[in-house]
N, C-alpha and C. Protein backbone atom coordinates (compact mmCIF):
# COMPACT_ATOMS: atom_id res chain seq x y z
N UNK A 1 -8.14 -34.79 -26.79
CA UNK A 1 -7.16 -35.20 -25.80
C UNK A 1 -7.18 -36.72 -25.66
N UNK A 2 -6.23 -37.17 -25.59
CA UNK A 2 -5.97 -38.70 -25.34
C UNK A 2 -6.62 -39.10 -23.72
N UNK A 3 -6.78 -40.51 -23.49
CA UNK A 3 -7.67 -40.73 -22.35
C UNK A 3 -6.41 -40.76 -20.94
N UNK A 4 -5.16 -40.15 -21.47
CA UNK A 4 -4.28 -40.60 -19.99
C UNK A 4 -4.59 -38.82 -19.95
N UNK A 5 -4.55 -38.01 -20.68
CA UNK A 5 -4.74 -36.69 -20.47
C UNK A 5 -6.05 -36.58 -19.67
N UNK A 6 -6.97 -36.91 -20.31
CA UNK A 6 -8.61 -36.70 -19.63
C UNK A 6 -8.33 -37.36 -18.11
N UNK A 7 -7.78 -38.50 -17.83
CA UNK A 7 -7.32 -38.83 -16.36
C UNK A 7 -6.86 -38.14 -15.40
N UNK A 8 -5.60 -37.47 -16.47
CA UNK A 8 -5.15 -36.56 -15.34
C UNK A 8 -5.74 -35.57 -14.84
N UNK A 9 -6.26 -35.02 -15.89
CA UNK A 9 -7.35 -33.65 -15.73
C UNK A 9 -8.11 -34.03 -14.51
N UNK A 10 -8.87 -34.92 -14.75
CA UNK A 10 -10.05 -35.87 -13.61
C UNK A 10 -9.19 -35.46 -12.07
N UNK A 11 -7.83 -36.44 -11.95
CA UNK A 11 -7.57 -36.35 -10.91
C UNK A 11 -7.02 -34.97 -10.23
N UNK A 12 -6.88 -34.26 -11.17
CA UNK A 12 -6.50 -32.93 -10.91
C UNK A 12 -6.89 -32.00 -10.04
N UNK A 13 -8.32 -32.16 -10.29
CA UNK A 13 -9.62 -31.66 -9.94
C UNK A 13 -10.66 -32.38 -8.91
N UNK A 14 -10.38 -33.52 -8.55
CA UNK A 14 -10.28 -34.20 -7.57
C UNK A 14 -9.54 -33.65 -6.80
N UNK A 15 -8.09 -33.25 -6.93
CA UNK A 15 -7.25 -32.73 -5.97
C UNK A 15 -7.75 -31.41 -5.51
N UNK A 16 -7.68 -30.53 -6.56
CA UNK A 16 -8.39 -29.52 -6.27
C UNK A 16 -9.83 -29.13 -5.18
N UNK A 17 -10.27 -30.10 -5.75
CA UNK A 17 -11.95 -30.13 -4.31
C UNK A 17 -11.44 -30.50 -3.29
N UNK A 18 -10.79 -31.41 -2.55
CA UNK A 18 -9.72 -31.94 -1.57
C UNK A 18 -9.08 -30.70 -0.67
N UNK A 19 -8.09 -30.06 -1.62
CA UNK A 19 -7.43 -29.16 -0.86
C UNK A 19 -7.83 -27.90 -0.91
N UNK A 20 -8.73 -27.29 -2.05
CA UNK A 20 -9.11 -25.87 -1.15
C UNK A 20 -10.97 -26.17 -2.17
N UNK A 21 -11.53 -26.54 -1.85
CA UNK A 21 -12.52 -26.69 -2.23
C UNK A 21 -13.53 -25.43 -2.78
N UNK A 22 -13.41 -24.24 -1.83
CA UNK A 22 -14.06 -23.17 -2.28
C UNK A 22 -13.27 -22.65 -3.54
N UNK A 23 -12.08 -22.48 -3.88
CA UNK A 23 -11.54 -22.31 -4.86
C UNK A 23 -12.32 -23.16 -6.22
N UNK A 24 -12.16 -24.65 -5.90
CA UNK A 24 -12.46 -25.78 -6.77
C UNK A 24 -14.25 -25.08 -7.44
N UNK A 25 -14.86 -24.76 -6.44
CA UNK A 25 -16.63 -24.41 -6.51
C UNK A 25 -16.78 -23.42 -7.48
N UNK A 26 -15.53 -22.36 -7.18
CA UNK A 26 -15.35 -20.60 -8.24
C UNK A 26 -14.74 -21.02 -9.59
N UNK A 27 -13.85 -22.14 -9.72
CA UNK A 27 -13.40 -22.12 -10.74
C UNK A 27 -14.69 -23.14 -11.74
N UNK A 28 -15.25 -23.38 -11.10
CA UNK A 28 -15.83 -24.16 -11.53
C UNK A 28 -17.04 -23.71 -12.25
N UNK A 29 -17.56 -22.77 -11.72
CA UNK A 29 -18.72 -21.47 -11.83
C UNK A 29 -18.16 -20.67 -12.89
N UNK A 30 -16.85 -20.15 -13.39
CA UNK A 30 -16.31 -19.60 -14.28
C UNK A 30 -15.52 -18.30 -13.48
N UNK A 31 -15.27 -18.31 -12.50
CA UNK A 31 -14.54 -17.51 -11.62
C UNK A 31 -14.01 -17.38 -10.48
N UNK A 32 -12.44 -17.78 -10.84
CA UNK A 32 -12.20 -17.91 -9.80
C UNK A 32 -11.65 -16.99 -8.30
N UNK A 33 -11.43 -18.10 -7.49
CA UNK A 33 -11.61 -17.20 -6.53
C UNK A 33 -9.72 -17.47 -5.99
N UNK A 34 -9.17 -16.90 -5.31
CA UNK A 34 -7.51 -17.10 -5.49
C UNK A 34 -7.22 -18.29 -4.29
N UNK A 35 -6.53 -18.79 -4.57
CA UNK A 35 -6.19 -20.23 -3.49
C UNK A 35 -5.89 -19.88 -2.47
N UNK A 36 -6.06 -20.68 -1.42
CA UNK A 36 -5.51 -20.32 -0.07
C UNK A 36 -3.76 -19.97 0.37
N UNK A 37 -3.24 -20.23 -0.55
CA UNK A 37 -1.78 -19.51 -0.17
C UNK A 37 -1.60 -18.29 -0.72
N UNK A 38 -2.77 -18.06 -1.81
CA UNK A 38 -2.65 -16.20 -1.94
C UNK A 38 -3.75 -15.44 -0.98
N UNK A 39 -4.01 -15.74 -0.39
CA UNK A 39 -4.79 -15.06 0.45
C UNK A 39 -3.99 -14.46 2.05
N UNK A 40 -4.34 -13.08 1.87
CA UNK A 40 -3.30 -12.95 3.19
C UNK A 40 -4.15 -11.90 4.13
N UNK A 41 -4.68 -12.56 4.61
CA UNK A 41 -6.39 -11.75 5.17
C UNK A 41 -5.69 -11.16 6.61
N UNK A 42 -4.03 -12.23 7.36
CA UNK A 42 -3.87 -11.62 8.49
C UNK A 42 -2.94 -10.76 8.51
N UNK A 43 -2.20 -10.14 7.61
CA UNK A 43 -1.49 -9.61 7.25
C UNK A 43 -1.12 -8.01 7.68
N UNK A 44 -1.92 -7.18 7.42
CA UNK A 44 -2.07 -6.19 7.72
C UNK A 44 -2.45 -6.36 9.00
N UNK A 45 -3.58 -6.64 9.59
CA UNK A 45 -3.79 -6.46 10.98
C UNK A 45 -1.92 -6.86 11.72
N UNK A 46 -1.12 -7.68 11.32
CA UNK A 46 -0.08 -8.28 11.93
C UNK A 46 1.07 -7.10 11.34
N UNK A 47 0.95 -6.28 10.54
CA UNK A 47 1.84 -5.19 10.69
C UNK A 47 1.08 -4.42 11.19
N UNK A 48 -0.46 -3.61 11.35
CA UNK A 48 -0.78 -2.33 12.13
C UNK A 48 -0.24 -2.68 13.90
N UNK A 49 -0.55 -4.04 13.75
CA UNK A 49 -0.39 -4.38 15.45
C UNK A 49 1.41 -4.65 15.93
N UNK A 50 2.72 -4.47 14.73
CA UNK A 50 3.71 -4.68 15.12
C UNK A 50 4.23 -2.72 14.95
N UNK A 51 3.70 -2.28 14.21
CA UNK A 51 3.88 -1.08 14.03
C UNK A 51 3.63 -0.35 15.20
N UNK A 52 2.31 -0.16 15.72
CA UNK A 52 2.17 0.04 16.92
C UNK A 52 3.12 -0.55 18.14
N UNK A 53 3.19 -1.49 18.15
CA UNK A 53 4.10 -1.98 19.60
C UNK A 53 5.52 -1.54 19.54
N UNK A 54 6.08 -1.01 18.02
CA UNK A 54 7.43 -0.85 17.77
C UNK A 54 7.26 0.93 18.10
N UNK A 55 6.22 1.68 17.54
CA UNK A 55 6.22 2.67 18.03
C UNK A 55 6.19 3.54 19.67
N UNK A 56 5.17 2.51 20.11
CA UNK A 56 4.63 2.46 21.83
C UNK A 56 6.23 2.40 22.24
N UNK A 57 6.60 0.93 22.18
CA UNK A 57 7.95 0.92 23.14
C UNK A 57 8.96 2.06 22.22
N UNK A 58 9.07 2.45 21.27
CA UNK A 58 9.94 3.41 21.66
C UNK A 58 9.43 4.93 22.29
N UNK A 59 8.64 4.92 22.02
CA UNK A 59 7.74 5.86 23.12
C UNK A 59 7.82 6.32 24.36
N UNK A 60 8.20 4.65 25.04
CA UNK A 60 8.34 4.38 26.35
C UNK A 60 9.14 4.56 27.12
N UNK A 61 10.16 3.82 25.76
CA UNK A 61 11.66 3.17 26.14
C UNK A 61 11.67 1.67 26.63
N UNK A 62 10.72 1.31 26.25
CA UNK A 62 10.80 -0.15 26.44
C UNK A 62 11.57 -1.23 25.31
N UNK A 63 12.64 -1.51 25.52
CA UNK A 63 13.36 -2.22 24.20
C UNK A 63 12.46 -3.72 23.97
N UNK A 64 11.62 -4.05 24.85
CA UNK A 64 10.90 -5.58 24.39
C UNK A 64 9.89 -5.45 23.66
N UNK A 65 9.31 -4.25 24.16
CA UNK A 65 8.12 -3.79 23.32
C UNK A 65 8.82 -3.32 22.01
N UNK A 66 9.95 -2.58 21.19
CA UNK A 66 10.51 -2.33 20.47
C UNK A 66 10.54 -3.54 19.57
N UNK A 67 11.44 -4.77 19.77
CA UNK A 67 11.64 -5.73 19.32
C UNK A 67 10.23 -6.70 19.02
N UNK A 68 9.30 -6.76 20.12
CA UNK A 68 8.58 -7.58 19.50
C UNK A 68 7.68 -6.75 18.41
N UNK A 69 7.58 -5.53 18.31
CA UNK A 69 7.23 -4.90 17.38
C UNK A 69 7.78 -5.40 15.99
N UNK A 70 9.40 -5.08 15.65
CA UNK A 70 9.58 -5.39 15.00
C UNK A 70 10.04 -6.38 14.31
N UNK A 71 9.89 -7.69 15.59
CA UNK A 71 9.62 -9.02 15.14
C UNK A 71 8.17 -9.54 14.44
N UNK A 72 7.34 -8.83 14.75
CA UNK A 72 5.38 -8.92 14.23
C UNK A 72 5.93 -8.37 12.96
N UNK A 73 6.42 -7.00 12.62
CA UNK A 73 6.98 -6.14 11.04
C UNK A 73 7.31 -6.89 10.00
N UNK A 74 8.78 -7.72 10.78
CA UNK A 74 9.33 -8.94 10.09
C UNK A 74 8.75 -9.74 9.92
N UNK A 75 7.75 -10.32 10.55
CA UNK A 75 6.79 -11.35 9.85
C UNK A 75 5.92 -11.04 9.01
N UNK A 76 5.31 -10.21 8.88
CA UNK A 76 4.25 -9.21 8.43
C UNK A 76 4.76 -8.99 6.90
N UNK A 77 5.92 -8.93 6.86
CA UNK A 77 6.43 -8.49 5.56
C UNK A 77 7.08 -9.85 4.93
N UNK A 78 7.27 -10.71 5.65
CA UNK A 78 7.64 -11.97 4.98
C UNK A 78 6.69 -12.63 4.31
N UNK A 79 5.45 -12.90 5.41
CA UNK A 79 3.84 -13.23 4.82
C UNK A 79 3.82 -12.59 3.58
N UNK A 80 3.64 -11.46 3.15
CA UNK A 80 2.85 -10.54 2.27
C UNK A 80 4.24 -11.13 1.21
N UNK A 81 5.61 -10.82 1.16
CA UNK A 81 6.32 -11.00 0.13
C UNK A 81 6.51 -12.48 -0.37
N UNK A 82 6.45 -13.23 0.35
CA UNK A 82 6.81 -14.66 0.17
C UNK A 82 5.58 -15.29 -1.08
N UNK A 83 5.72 -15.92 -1.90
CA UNK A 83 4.63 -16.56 -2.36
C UNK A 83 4.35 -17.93 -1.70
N UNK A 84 3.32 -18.66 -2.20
CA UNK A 84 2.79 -19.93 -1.66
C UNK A 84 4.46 -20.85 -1.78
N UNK A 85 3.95 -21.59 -0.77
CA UNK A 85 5.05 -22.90 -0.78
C UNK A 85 5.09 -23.47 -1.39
N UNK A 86 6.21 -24.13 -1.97
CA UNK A 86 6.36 -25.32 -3.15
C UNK A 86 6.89 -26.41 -2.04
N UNK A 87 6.41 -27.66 -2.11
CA UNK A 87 7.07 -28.72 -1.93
C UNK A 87 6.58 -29.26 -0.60
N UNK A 88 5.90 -29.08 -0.09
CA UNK A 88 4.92 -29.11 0.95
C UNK A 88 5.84 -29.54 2.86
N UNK A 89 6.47 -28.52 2.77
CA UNK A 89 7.04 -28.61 4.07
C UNK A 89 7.50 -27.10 4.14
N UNK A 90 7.58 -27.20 5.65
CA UNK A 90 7.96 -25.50 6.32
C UNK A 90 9.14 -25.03 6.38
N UNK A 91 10.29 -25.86 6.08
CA UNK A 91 11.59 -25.13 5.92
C UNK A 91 12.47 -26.42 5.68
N UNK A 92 13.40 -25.43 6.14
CA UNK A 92 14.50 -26.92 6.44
C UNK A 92 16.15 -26.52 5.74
């Protein structure tokens, strides 16, 4: 590899320890471990807990409890389908 290649590599991996470091440690060891935008550890708990509130209020008959149920669902399923962000901002 030419020395602007070996640079980049360098800073690459620099970046890498920076922004998710435990990743940087696994890959580094020969296994890695998946970056922090594939990780979706709250996920499920955030649909069992919208599932429930969507079930309860209709249970009840409570339409707020209904909705925020299946406003937690809707998020729940956006998290899990969405992949990591490109471009480093939240919408727009």
């Amino acid at each position: 590899m030419s020395e602007t290649h070996d640079k980049r590599i360098a800073e690459l991996e620099e970046q890498f320890r920076k922004d998710d470091p435990r990743f940087a440690r696994h890959l580094a060891a020969g296994h890695p471990y998946p970056p922090r935008e594939y990780r979706r550890r709250g996920v499920p708990a955030l649909a069992v807990s919208g599932l429930v509130a969507f079930v309860l209020g209709a249970v009840t008959g409570q339409g707020l409890l209904v909705a925020a149920g299946l406003v937690a669902l809707g998020g729940a399923t956006h998290m899990w389908a969405v992949g990591p962000r490109r471009g480093g901002h939240s919408g727009g």
